[in-house]
N, C-alpha and C. Protein backbone atom coordinates (compact mmCIF):
# COMPACT_ATOMS: atom_id res chain seq x y z
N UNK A 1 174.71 89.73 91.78
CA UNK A 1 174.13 90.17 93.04
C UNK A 1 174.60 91.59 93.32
N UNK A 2 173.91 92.44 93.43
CA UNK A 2 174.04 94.19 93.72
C UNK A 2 173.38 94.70 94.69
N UNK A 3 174.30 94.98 95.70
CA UNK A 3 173.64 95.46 96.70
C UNK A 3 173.71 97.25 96.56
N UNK A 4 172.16 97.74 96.99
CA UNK A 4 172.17 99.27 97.32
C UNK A 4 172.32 99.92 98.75
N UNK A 5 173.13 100.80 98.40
CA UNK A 5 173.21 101.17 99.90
C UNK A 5 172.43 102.97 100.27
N UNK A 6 171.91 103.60 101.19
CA UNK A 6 170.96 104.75 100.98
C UNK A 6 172.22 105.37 102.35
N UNK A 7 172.63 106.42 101.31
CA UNK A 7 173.62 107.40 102.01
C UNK A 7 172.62 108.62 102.70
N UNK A 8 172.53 108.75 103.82
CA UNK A 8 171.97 109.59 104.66
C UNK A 8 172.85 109.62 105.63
N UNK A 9 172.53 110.52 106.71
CA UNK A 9 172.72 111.05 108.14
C UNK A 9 171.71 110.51 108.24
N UNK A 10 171.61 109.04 108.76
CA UNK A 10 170.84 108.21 109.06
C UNK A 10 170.36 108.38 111.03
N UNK A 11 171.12 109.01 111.60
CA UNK A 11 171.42 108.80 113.56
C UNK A 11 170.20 110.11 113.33
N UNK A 12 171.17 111.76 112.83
CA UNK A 12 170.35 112.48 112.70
C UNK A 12 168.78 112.62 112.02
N UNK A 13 168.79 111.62 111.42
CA UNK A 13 167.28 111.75 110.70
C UNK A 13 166.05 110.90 111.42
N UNK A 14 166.99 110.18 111.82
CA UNK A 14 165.87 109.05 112.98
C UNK A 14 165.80 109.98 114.34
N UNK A 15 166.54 110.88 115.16
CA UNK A 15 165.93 111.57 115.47
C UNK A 15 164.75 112.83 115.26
N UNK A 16 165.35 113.31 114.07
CA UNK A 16 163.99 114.48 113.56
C UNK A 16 163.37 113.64 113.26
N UNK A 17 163.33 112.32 112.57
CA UNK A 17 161.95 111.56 112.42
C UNK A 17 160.69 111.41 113.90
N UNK A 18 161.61 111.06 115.23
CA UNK A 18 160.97 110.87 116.35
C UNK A 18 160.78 112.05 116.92
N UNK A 19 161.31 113.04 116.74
CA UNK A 19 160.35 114.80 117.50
C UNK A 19 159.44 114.61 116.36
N UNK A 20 159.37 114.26 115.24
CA UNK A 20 158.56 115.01 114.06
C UNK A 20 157.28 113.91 114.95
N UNK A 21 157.28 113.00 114.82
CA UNK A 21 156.42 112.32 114.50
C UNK A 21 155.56 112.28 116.35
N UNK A 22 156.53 112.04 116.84
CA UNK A 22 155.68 113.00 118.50
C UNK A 22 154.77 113.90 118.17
N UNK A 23 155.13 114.85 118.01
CA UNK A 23 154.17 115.95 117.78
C UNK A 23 152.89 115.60 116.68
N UNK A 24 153.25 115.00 115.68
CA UNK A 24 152.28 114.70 114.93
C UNK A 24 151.19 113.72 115.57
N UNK A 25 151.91 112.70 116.78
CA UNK A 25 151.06 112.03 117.13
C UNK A 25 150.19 112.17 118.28
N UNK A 26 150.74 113.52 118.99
CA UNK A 26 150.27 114.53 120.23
C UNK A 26 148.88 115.00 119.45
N UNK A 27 149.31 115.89 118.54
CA UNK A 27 147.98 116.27 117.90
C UNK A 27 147.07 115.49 116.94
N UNK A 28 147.35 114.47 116.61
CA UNK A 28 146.15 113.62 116.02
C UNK A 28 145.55 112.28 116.31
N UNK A 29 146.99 111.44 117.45
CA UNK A 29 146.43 110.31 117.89
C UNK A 29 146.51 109.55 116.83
N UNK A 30 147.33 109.65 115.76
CA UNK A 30 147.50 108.56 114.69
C UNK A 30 145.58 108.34 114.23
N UNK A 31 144.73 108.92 114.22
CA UNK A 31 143.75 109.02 113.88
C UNK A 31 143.21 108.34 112.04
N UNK A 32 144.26 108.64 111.64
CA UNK A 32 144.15 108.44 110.31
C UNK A 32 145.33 108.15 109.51
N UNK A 33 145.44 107.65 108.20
CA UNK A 33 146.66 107.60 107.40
C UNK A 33 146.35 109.21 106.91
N UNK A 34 145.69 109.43 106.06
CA UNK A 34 145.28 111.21 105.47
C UNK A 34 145.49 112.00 106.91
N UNK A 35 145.02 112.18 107.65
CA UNK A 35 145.12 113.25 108.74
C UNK A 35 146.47 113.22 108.94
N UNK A 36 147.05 111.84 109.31
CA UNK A 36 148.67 111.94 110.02
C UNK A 36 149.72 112.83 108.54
N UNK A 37 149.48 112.02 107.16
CA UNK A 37 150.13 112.42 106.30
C UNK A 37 149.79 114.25 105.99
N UNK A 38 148.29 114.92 106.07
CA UNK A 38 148.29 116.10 106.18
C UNK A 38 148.94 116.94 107.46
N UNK A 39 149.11 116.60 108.39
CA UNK A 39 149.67 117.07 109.74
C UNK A 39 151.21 117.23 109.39
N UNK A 40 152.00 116.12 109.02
CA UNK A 40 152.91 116.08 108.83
C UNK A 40 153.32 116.66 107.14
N UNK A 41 152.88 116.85 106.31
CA UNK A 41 152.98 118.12 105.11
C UNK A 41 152.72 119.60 105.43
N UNK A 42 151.75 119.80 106.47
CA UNK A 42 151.56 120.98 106.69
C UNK A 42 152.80 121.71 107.74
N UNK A 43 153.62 120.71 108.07
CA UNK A 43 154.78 121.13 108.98
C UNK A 43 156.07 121.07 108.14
N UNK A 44 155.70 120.35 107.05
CA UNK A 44 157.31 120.78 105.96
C UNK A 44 156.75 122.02 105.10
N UNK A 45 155.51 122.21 105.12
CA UNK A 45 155.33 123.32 104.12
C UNK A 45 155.78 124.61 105.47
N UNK A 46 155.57 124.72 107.05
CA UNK A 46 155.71 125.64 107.60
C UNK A 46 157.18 125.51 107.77
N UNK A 47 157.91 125.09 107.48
CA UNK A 47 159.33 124.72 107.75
C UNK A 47 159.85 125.28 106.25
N UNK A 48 159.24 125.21 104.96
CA UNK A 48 159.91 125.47 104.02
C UNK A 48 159.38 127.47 103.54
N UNK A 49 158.28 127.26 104.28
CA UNK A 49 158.04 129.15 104.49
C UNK A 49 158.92 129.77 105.97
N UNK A 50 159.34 129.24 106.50
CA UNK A 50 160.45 129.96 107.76
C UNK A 50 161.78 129.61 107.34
N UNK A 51 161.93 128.85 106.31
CA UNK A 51 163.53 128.63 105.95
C UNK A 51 164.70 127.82 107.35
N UNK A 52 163.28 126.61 107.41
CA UNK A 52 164.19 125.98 109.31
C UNK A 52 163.92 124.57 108.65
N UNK A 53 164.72 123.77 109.60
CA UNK A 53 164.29 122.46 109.21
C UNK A 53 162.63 121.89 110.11
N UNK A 54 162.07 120.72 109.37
CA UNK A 54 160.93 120.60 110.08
C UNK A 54 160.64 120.11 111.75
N UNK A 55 162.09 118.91 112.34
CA UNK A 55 162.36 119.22 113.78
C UNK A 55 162.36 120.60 114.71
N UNK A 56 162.66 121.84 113.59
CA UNK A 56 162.91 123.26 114.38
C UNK A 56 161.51 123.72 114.45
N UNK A 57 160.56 123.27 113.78
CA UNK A 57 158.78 123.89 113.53
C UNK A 57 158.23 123.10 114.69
N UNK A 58 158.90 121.33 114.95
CA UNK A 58 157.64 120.95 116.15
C UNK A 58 158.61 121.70 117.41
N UNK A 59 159.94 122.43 117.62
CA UNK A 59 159.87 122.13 118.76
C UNK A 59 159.30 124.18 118.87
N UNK A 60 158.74 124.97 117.96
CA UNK A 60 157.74 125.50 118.44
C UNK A 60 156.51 125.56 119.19
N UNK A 61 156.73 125.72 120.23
CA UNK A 61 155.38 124.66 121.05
C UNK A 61 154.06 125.83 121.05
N UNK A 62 154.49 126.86 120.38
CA UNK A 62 153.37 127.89 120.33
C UNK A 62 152.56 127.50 119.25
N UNK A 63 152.90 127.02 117.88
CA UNK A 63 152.37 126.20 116.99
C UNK A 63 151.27 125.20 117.28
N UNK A 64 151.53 124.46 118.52
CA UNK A 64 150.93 123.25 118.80
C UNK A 64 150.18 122.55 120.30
N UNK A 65 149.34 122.57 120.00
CA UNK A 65 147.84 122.34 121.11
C UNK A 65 148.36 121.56 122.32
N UNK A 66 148.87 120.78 121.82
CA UNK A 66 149.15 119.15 122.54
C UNK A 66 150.70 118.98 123.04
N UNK A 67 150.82 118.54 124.47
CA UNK A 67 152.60 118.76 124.69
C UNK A 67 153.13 116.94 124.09
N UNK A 68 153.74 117.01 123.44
CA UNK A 68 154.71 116.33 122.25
C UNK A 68 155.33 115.04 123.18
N UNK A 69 155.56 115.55 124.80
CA UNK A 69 156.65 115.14 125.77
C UNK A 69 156.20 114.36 126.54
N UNK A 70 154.56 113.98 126.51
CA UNK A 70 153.93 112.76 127.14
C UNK A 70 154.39 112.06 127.05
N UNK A 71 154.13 110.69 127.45
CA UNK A 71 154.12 109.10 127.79
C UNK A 71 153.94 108.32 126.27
N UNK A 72 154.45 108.02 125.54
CA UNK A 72 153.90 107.80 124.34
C UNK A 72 154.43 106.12 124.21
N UNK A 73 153.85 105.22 123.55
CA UNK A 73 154.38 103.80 123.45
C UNK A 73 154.43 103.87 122.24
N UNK A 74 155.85 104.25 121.66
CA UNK A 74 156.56 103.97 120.38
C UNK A 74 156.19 102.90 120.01
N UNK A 75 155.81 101.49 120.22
CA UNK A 75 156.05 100.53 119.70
C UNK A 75 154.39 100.65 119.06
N UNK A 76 153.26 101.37 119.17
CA UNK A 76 152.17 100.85 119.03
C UNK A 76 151.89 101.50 117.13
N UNK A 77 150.50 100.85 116.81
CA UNK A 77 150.77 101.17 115.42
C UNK A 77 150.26 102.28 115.01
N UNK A 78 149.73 103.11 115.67
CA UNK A 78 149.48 104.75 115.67
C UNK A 78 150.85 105.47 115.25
N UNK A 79 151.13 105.27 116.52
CA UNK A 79 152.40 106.49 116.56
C UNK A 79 153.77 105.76 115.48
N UNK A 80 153.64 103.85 115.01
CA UNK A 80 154.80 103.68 113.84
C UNK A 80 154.41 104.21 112.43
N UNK A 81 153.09 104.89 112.58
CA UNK A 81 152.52 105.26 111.23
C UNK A 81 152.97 106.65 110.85
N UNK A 82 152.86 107.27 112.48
CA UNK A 82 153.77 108.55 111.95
C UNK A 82 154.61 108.60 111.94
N UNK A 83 155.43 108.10 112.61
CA UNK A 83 156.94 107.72 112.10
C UNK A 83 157.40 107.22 110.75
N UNK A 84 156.67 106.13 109.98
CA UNK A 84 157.11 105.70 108.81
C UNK A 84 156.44 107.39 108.10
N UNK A 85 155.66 108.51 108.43
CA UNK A 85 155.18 109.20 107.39
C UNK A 85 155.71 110.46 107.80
N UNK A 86 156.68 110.73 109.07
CA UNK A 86 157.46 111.59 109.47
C UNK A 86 159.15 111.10 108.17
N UNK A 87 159.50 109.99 108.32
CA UNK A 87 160.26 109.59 107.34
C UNK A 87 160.39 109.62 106.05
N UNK A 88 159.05 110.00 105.38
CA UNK A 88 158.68 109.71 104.11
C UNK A 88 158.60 111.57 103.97
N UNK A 89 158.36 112.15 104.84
CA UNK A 89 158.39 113.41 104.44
C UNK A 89 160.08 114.18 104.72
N UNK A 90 160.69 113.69 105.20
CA UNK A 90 162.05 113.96 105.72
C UNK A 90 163.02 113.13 104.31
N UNK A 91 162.50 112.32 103.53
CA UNK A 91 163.28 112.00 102.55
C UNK A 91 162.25 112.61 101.31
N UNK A 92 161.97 113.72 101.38
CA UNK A 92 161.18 114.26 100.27
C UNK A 92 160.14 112.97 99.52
N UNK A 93 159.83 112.18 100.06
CA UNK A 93 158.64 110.84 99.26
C UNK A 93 157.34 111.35 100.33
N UNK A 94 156.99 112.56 100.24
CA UNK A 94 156.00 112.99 100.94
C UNK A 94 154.76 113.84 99.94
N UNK A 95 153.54 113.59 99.61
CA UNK A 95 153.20 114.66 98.68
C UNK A 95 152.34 115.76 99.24
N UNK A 96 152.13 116.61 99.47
CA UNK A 96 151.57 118.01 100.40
C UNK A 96 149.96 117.43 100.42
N UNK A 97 149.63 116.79 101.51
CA UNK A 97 148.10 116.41 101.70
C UNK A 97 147.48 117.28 102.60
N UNK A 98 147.90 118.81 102.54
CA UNK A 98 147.22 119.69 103.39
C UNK A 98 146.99 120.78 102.69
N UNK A 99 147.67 120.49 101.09
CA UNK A 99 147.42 121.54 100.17
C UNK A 99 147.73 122.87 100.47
N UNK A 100 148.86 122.92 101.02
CA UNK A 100 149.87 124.17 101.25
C UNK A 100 149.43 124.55 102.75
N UNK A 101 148.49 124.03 103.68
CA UNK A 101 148.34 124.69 105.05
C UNK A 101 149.81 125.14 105.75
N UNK A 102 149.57 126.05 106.54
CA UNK A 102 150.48 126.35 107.29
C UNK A 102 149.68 126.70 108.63
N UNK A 103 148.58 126.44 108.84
CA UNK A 103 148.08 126.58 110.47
C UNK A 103 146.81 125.37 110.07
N UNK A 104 146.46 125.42 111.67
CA UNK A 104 145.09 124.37 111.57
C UNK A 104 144.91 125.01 113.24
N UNK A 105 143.75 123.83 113.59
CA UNK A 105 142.61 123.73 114.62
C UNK A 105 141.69 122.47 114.69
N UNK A 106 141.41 122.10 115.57
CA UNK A 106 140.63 120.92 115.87
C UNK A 106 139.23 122.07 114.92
N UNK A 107 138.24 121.12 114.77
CA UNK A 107 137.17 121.34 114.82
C UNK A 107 136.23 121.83 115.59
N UNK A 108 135.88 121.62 116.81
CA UNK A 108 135.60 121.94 117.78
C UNK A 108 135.77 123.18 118.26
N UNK A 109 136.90 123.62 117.93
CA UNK A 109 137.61 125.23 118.29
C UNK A 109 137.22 126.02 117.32
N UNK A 110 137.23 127.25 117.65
CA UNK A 110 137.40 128.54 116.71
C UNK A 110 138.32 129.40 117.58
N UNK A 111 139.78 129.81 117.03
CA UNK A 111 140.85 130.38 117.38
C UNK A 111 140.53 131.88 116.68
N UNK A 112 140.82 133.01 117.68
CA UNK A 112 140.68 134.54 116.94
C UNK A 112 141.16 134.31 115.20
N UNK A 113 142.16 133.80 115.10
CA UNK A 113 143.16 134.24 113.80
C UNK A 113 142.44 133.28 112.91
N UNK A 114 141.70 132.15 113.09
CA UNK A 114 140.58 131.73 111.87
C UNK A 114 139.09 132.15 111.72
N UNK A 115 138.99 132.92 112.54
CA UNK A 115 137.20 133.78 112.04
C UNK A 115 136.99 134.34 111.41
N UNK A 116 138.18 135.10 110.51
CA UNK A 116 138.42 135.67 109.16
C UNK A 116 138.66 134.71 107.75
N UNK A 117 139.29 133.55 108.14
CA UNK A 117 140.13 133.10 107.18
C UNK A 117 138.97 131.94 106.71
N UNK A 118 139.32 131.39 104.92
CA UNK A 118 138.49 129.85 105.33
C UNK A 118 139.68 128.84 105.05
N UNK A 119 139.14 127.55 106.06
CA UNK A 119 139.73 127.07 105.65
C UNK A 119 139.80 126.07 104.38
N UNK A 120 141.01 125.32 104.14
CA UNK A 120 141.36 124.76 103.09
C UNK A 120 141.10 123.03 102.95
N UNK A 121 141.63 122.58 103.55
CA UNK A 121 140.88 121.05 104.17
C UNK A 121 140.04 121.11 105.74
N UNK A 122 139.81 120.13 105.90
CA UNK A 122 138.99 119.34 106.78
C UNK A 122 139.04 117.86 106.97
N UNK A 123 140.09 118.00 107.76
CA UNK A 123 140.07 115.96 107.43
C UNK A 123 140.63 115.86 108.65
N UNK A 124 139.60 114.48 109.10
CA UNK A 124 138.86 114.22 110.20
C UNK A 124 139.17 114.80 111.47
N UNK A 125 137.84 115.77 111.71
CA UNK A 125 138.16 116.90 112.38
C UNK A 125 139.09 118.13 112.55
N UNK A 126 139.82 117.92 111.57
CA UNK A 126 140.96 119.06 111.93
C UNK A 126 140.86 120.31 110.50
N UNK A 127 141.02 121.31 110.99
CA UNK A 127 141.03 122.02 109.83
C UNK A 127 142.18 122.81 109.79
N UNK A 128 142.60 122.45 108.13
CA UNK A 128 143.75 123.19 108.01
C UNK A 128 143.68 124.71 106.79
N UNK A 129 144.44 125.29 107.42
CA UNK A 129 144.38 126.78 106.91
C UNK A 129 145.48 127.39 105.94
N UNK A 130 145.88 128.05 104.48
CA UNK A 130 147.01 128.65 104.25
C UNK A 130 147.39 129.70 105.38
């Protein structure tokens, strides 16, 4: 009988898991497994181009549409999806489903700084940009 044990800063990571995954769930509403998992890659790829950790990218609130700090019911299965995929990207078992984005936009919008650019995905509704 062998038991494994997973050495982390387990206190600290379950918090950056819960800012991470707020924000992820501010802006997408747990909408999707692909959308939540691109939302949340496109914020370790902007975290690994600023040289910060990815908790220090959501609490940029200039980054992000939606305030993070609402009313949210942790327990529901939206927001445990980003959490289990805020986790999965915080223990590197995350694979980049935004294909290197580092900005986005609803659909609906056109922001000055993407009328030049194209973007790179599109998944469901959201478009993400290098």
């Amino acid at each position: 009988h062998m038991e494994l044990e997973l050495i982390t800063n387990g206190a600290q990571m379950t918090r950056d898991a819960y800012k991470i995954a707020r924000t992820v769930y501010a802006e997408t509403s747990g909408k999707s497994l692909p959308l939540v998992e691109a939302f949340t890659s496109m914020i370790a790829n902007i975290a690994r181009a600023r040289g910060i950790a990815p908790a220090s990218v959501v609490a940029d609130t200039g980054l992000f549409t939606h305030d993070a700090n609402t009313e949210i019911d942790t327990t529901g299965r939206a927001f445990q999806m980003c959490l289990r995929t805020a986790q999965r990207m915080l223990r590197g078992n995350l694979m980049d489903a935004s294909h290197g984005a580092t900005r986005f936009h609803a659909a609906n919008q056109m922001p000055d700084w993407a009328v030049w650019r194209g973007y790179i995905a599109d998944i469901d509704g959201v478009l993400f940009y290098l």
